[in-house]
Protein backbone atom coordinates (compact mmCIF):
# COMPACT_ATOMS: atom_id res chain seq x y z
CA UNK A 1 -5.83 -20.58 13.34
CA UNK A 2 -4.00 -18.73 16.11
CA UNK A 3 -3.72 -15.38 15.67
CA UNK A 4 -4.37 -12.35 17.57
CA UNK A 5 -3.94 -9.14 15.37
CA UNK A 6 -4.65 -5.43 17.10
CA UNK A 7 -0.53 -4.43 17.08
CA UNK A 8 -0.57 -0.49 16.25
CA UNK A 9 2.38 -0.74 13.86
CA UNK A 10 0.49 -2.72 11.72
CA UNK A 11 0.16 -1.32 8.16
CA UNK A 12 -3.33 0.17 7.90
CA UNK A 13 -2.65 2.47 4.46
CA UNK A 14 -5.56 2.63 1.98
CA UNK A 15 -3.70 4.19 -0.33
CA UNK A 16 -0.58 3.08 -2.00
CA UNK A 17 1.93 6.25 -2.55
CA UNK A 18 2.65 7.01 -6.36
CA UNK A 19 6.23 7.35 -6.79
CA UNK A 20 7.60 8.95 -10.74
CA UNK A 21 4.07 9.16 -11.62
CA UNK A 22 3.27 5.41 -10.73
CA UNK A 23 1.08 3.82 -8.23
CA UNK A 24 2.98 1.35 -6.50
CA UNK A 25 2.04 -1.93 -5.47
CA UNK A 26 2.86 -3.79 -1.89
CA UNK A 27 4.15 -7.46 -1.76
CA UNK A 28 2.75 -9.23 1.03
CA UNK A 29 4.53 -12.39 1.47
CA UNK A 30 2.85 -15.66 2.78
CA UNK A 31 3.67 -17.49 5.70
CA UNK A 32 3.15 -21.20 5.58
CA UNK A 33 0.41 -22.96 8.14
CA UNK A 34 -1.29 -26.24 8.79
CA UNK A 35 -4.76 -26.36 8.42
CA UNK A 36 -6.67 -30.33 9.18
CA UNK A 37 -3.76 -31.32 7.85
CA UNK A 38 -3.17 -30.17 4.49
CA UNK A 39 -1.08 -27.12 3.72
CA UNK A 40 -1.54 -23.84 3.17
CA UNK A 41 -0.37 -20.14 2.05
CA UNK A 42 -1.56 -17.34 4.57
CA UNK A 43 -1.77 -13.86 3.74
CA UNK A 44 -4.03 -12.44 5.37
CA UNK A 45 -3.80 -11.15 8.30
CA UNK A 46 -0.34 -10.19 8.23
CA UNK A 47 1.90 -7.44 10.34
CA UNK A 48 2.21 -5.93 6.53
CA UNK A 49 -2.04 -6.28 5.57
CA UNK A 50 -4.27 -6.61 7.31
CA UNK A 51 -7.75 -6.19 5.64
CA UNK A 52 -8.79 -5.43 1.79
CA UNK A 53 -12.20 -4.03 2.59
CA UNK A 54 -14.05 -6.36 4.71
CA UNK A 55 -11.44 -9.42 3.69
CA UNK A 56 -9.58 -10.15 7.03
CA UNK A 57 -8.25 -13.73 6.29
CA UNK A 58 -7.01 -15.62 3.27
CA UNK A 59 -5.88 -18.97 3.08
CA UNK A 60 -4.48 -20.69 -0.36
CA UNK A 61 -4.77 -24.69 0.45
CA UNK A 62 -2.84 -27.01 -2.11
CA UNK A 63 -2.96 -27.88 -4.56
CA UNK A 64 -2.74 -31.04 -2.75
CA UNK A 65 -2.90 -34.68 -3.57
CA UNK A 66 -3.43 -37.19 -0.60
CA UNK A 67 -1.56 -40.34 -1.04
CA UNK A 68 -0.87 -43.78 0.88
CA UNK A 69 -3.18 -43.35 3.93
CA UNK A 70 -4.07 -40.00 3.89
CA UNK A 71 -7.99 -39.08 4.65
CA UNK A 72 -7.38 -35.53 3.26
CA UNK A 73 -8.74 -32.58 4.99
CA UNK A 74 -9.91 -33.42 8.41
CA UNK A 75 -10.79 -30.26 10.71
CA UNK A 76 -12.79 -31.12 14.16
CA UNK A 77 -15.79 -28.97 15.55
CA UNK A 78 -14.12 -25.13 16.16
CA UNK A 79 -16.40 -22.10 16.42
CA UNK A 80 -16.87 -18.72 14.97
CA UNK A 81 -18.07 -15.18 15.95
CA UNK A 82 -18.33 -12.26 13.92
CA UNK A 83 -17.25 -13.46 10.28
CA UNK A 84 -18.27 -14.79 7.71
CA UNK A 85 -16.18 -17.85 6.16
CA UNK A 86 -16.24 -18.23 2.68
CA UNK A 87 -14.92 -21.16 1.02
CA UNK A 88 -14.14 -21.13 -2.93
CA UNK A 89 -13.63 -24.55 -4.28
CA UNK A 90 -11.31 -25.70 -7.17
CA UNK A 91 -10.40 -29.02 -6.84
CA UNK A 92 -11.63 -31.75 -4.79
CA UNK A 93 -14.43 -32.05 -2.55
CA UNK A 94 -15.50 -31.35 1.17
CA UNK A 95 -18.64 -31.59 3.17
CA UNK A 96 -19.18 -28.90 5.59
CA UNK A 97 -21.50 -30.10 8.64
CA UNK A 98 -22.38 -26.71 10.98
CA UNK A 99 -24.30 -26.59 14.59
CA UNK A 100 -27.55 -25.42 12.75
CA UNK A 101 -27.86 -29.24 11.40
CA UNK A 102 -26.15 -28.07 7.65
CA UNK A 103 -24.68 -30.95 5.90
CA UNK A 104 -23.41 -29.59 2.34
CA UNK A 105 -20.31 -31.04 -0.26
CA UNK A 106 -18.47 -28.10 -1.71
CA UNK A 107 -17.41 -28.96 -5.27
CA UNK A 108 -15.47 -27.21 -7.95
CA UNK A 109 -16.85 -23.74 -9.22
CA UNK A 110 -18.85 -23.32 -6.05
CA UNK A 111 -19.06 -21.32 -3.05
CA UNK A 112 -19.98 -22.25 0.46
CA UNK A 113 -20.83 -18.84 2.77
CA UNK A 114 -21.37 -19.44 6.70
CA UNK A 115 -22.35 -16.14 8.48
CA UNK A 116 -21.16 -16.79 12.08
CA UNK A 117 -22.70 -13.77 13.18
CA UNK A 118 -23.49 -14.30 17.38
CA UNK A 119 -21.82 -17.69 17.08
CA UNK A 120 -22.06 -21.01 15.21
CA UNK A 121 -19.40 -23.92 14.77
CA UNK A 122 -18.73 -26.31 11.76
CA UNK A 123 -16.42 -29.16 10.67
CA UNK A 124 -14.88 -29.74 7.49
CA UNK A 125 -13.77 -33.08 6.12
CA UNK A 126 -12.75 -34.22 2.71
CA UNK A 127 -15.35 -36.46 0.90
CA UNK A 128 -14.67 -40.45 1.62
CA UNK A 129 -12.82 -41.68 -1.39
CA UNK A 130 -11.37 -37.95 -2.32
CA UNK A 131 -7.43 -37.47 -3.83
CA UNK A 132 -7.00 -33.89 -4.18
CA UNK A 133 -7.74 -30.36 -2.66
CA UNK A 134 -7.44 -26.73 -3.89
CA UNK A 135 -9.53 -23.87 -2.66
CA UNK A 136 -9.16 -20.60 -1.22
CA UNK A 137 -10.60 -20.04 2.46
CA UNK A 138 -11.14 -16.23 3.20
CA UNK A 139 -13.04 -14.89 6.11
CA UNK A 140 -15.49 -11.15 5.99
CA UNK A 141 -15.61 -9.46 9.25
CA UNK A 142 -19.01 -8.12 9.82
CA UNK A 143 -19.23 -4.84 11.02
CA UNK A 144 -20.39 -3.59 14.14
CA UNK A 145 -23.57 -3.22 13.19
CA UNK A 146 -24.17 -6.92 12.43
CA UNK A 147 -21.65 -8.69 14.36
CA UNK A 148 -24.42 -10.43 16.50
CA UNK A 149 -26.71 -10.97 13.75
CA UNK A 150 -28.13 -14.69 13.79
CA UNK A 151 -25.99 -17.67 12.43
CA UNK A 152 -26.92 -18.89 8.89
CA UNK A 153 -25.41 -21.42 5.99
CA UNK A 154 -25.66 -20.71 2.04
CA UNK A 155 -24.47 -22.48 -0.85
CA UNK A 156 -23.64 -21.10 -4.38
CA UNK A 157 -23.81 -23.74 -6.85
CA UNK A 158 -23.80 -22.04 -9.86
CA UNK A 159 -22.19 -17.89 -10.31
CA UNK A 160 -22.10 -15.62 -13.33
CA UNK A 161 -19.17 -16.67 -15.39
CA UNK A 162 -17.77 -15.09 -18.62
CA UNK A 163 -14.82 -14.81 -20.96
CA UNK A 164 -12.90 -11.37 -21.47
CA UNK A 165 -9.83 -10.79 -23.79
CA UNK A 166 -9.40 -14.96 -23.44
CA UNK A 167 -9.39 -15.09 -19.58
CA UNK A 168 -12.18 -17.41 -17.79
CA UNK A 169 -13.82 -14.99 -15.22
CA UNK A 170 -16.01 -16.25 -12.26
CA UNK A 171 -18.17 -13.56 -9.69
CA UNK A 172 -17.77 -14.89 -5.95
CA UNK A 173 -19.57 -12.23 -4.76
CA UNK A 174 -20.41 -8.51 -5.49
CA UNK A 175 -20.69 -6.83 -8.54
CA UNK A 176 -18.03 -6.84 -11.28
CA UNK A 177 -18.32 -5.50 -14.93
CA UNK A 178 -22.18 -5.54 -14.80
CA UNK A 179 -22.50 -9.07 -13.53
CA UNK A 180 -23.72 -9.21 -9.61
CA UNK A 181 -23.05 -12.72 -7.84
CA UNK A 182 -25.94 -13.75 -5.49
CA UNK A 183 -23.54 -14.20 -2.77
CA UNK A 184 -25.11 -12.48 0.80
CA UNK A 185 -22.89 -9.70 1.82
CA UNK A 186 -22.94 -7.08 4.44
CA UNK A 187 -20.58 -4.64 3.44
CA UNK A 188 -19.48 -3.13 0.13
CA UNK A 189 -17.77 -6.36 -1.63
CA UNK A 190 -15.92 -7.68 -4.40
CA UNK A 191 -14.21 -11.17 -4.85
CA UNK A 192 -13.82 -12.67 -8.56
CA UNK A 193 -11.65 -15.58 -9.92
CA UNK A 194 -10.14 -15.14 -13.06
CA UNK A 195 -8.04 -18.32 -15.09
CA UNK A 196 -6.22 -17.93 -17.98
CA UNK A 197 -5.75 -21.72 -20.29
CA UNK A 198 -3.28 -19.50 -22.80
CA UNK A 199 -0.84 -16.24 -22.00
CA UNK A 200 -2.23 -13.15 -21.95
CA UNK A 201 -2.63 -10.12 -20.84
CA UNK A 202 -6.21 -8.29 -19.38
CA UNK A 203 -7.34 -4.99 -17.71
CA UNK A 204 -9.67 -4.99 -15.09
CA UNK A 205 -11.52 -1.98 -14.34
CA UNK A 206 -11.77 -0.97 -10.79
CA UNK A 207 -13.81 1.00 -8.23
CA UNK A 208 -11.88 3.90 -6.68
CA UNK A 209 -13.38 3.73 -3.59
CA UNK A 210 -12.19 0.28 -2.89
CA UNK A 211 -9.19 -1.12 -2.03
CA UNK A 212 -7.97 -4.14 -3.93
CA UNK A 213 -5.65 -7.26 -3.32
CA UNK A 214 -4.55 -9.71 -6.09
CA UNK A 215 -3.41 -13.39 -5.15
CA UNK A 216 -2.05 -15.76 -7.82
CA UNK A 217 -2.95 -19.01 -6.90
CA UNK A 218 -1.19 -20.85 -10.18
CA UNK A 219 1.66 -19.05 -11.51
CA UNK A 220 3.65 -16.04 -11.52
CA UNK A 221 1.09 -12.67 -12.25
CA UNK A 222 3.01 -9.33 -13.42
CA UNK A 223 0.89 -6.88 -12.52
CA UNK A 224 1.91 -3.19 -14.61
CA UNK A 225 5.31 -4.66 -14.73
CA UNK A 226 6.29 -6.29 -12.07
CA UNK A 227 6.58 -9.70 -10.90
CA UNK A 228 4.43 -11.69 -7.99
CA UNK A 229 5.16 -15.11 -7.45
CA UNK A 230 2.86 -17.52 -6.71
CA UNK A 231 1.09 -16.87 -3.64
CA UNK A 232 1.80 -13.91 -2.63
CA UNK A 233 -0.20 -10.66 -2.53
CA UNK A 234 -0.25 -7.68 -4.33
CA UNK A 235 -1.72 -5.10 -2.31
CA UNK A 236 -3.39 -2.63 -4.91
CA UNK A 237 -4.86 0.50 -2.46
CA UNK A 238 -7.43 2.71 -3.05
CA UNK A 239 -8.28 5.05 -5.88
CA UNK A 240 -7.43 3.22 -9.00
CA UNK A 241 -10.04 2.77 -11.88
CA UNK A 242 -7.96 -0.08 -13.45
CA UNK A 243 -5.10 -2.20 -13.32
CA UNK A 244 -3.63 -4.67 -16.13
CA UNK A 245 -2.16 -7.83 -15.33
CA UNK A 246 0.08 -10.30 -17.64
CA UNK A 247 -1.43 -13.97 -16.45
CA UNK A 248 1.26 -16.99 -17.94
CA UNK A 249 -0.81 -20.05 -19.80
CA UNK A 250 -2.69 -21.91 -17.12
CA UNK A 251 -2.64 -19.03 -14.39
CA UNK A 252 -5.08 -18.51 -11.95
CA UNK A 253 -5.71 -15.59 -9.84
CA UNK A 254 -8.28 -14.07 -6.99
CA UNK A 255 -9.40 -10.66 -7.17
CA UNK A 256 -10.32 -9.33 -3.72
CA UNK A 257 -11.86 -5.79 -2.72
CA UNK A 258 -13.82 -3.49 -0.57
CA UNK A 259 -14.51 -0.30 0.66
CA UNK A 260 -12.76 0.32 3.48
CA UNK A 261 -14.39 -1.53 6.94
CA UNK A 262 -12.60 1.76 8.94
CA UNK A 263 -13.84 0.36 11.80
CA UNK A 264 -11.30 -1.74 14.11
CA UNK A 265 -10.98 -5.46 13.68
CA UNK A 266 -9.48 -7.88 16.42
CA UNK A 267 -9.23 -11.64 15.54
CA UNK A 268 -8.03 -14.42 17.81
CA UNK A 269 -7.91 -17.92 16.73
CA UNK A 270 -11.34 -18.67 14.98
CA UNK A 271 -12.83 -15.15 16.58
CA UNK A 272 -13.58 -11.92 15.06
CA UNK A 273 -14.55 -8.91 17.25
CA UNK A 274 -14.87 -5.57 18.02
CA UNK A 275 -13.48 -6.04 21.74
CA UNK A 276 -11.00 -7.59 23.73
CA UNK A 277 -14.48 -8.18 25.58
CA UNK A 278 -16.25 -10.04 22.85
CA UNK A 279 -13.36 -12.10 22.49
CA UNK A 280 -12.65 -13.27 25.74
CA UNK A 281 -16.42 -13.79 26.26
CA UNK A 282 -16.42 -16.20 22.99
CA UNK A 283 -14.03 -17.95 24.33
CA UNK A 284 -15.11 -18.44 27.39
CA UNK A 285 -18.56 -19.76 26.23
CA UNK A 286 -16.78 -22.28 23.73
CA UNK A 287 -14.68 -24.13 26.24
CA UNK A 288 -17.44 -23.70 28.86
CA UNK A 289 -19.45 -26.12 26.11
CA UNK A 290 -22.21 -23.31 25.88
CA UNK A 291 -25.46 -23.78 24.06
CA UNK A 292 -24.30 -20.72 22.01
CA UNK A 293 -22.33 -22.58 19.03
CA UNK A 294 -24.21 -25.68 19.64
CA UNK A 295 -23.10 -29.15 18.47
CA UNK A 296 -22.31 -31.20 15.53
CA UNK A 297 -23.24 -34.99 17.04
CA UNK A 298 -22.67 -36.44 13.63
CA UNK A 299 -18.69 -35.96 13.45
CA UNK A 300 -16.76 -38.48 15.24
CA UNK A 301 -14.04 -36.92 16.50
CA UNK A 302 -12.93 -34.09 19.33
CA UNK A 303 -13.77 -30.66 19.54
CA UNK A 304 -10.48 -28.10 19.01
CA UNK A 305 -9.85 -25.95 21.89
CA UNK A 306 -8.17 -22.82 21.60
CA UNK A 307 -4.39 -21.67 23.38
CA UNK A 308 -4.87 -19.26 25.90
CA UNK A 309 -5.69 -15.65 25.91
CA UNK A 310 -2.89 -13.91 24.88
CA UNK A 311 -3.86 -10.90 27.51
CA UNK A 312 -5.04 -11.15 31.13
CA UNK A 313 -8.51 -12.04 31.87
C-alpha cells in the first residue's frame, strides 16, 4: 500500500444528516489496487472515509482463482507500526510468517490478528498447491495510548456463529447481540460477517455511539431502500439503534463499527501514526535494516521498500 492520508478536506462526519425524516447513507466507492498480485477492492481510506471507529483500512481480495502458472498470493517481508492487521478468511488458504518467528495458515471461518504495535514485519503467501482466494484485509489503528505497545500474533480458529431471521452470522471481534468474539482489541470494536444462502431481509440492532460501515462482498445489499453494489461502502454514521438490510440469495456482507478514535490518524504505505515524526522515523529504521521489525529468514524472496516520503525530511 501507498498511501498517505492527513488532507483536511477529507470527510471526517460522524453523523450522517437526516434529510425528510430519514437518515441518509454515504456511498463510498472503491478504487481498484494490486496487492502480491491478486486483486482487490479498497475502501478504506478514501478522500470520502476515512475511519469507522478504529477501522482505517479495508481491502476486499477476489474472489480469485489462480490458473496456468499462477502461485497465488505472494507478498515479500514489509513492516508495520501502529495497527493492527486483521485478516478474515473465506476462501482459500495463506500462511502468515511474522519477525517474532509466527508461522500460521489462515483458513476459511478464521481470523488472523497481528498487533504491530512499536513495529513488527510479516509475509503472506498462498499455501503450495492453493486455487482460490477471498478474504477481507482491514487494519485497527491503535490509539495513542498504545501505539508503541509490544508486537504480538493471534489466531482465531473458531468465533461465535449463529443464525437470525435465515442469515448465517459470524463475530470477528467485539460484542454483537449478546455474543462477544475473543478477538484482542484496544478500542471500542465491532466487526461481524453476515451470509445469506436464500433472499431475505434482516435488522441489525446497533449501538448509537458507534459509527457503522457496511461492505457487500457478494452481491448487491439494499440497505432501507437503496441500492449498494458490490463492493462498495455504505457509510452508516453515528446514532442509529438499527438498520435493515435486503441481502439477495447467496449475499455476503461485513459489518464494521466503532466509537469514534477522535484522535488524528496518519498512514503512509504500511505505517500508522500519530506524527509526521513517527512516520518518517519508521521508515527510516525499515530501510536502514533496523533490528526493530526484525527478520523473516525463512521466505525466499526480497524485502519491499517503500516510495519516498511524500514531505521533506
Amino acid at each position: 500500500m501507498s498511501t498517505f492520508v492527513s488532507d483536511p478536506d477529507l470527510l471526517t462526519s460522524i453523523d450522517c444528516p437526516i434529510i425528510d425524516g430519514k437518515r441518509q447513507v454515504q456511498h463510498v466507492a472503491p478504487r481498484t489496487a494490486d496487492v502480491g498480485g491478486i486483486p482487490v477492492n479498497r475502501v478504506l481510506p478514501s478522500r470520502h472515509r476515512r475511519l469507522v471507529g478504529a477501522w482505517c483500512f479495508l481491502d476486499h481480495a477476489g474472489p480469485s482463482v489462480f490458473k496456468g502458472n499462477s502461485t497465488g498470493l505472494r507478498v515479500g517481508p514489509h513492516p508495520h507500526t501502529g495497527l493492527q492487521t486483521f485478516t478474515w478468511m473465506i476462501e482459500g488458504e495463506v500462511l502468515h510468517r511474522d519477525s517474532l518467528g509466527h508461522e500460521q495458515v489462515i483458513r476459511p471461518g478464521q481470523v488472523n490478528l497481528m498487533t504491530a504495535g512499536r513495529g513488527i514485519s510479516h509475509t503472506e503467501e498462498s499455501v503450495a498447491g492453493e486455487t482460490q482466494l477471498h478474504a477481507a484485509q482491514l487494519w485497527i489503528a491503535l490509539p495513542e495510548a498504545h501505539r508503541h505497545t509490544e508486537p504480538r500474533f493471534d489466531h482465531y480458529p473458531e468465533l461465535p456463529q449463529w443464525r437470525e431471521q435465515g442469515v448465517e452470522l459470524t463475530l470477528l471481534t467485539g460484542e454483537f447481540a449478546g455474543q462477544r468474539a475473543p478477538t484482542l482489541a484496544f478500542s471500542p470494536l465491532v466487526g461481524l460477517d453476515l451470509r445469506s444462502p436464500s433472499a431475505g431481509s434482516l435488522q441489525l440492532p446497533l449501538r448509537e455511539d458507534f459509527e457503522y460501515g457496511l461492505l457487500s462482498l457478494e452481491g448487491e445489499l439494499e440497505i432501507e431502500g437503496e441500492r449498494f453494489a458490490t463492493n462498495e461502502l455504505a457509510y452508516l454514521g453515528r446514532g442509529r439503534s438499527d438498520v435493515t438490510l435486503e441481502l439477495p440469495a447467496g449475499g455476503r456482507a461485513i459489518l464494521v463499527g466503532g466509537e469514534p478514535l477522535g484522535e488524528e490518524i496518519l498512514i503512509w504505505w504500511n505505517f500508522v501514526g500519530h506524527s509526521k515524526a513517527e512516520i518518517m522515523e519508521a521508515q527510516r529504521d525499515w530501510e536502514a535494516g533496523s533490528e526493530r521489525f526484525g527478520s523473516i529468514p525463512q521466505y525466499e524472496g526480497e524485502r519491499l521498500m517503500p516510495p519516498p516520503l511524500p514531505w521533506k525530511v
